[in-house]
Protein backbone atom coordinates (compact mmCIF):
# COMPACT_ATOMS: atom_id res chain seq x y z
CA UNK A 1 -69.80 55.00 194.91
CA UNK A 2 -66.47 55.47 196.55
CA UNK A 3 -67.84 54.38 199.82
CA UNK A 4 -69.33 51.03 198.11
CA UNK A 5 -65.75 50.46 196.76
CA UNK A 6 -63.75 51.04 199.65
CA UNK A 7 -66.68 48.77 201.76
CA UNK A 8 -66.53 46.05 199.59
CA UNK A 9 -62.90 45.66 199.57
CA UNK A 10 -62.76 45.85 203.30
CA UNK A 11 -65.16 43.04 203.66
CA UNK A 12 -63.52 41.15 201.04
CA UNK A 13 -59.75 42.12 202.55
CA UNK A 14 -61.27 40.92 206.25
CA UNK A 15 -63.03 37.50 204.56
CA UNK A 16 -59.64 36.42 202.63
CA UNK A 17 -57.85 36.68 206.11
CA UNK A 18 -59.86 34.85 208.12
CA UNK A 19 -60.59 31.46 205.71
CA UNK A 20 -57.33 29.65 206.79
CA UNK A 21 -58.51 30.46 210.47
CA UNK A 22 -62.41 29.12 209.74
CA UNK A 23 -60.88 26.00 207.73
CA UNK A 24 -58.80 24.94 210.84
CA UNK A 25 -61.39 25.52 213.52
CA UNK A 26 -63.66 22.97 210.96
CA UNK A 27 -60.73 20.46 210.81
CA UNK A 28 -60.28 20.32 214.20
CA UNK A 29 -63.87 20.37 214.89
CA UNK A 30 -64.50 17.38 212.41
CA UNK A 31 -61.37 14.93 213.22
CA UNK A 32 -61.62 11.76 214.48
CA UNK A 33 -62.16 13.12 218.36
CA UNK A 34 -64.87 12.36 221.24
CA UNK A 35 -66.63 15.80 220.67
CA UNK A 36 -68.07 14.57 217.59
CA UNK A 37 -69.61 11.47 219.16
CA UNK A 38 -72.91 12.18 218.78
CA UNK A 39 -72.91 13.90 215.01
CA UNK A 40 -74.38 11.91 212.46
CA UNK A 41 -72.82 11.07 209.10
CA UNK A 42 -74.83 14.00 207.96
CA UNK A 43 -73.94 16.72 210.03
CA UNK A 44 -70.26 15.60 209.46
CA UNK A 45 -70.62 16.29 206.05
CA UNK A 46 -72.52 19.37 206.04
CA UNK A 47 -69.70 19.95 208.81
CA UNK A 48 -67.24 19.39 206.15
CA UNK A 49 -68.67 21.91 203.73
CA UNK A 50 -68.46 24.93 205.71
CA UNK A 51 -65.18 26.52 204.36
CA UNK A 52 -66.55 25.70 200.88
CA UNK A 53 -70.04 27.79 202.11
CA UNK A 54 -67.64 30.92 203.52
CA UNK A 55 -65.37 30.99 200.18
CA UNK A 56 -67.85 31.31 198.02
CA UNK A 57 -69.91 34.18 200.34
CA UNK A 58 -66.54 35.61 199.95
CA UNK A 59 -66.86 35.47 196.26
CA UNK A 60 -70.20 36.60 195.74
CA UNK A 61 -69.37 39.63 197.85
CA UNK A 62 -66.78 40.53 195.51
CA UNK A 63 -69.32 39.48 192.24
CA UNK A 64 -71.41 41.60 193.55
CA UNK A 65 -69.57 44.68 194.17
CA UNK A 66 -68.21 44.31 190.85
CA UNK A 67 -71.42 44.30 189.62
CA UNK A 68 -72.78 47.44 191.31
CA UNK A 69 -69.36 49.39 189.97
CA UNK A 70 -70.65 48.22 186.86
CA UNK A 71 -74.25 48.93 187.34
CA UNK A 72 -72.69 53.00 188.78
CA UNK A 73 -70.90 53.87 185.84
CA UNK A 74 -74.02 52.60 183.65
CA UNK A 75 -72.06 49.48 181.64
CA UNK A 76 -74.77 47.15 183.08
């Protein structure tokens, strides 16, 4: 249990600290320069919504190893 705890929290610690550095590789990846000549409207977007995608695996990391403390000491 102690393991799962100290796990989670690393991956959790180690997510937190690299989101500013995955949002500015996806705004410089998706401003208005000539690598992005050939994505579509639709990739830009989906572009776009990457930090959204990594924040919230960053969140359900930490949902779920709330859950399975929970689910250990036999609340849930």
């Amino acid at each position: 249990m102690l393991g799962n705890l100290l796990g989670g929290f690393i991956v959790i610690l180690v997510g937190v600290n690299l989101l500013p550095t995955v949002a500015d590789a996806v705004a410089d990846q998706s401003g208005s320069t000539s690598s992005l000549a050939n994505v579509s409207s639709a990739g830009a977007t989906i572009l776009g919504l990457v930090t959204l995608f990594y924040a919230l695996g960053i969140m359900s990391a930490g949902v779920a190893l709330c859950i399975g403390g929970l689910r250990n000491a036999g609340v849930m």
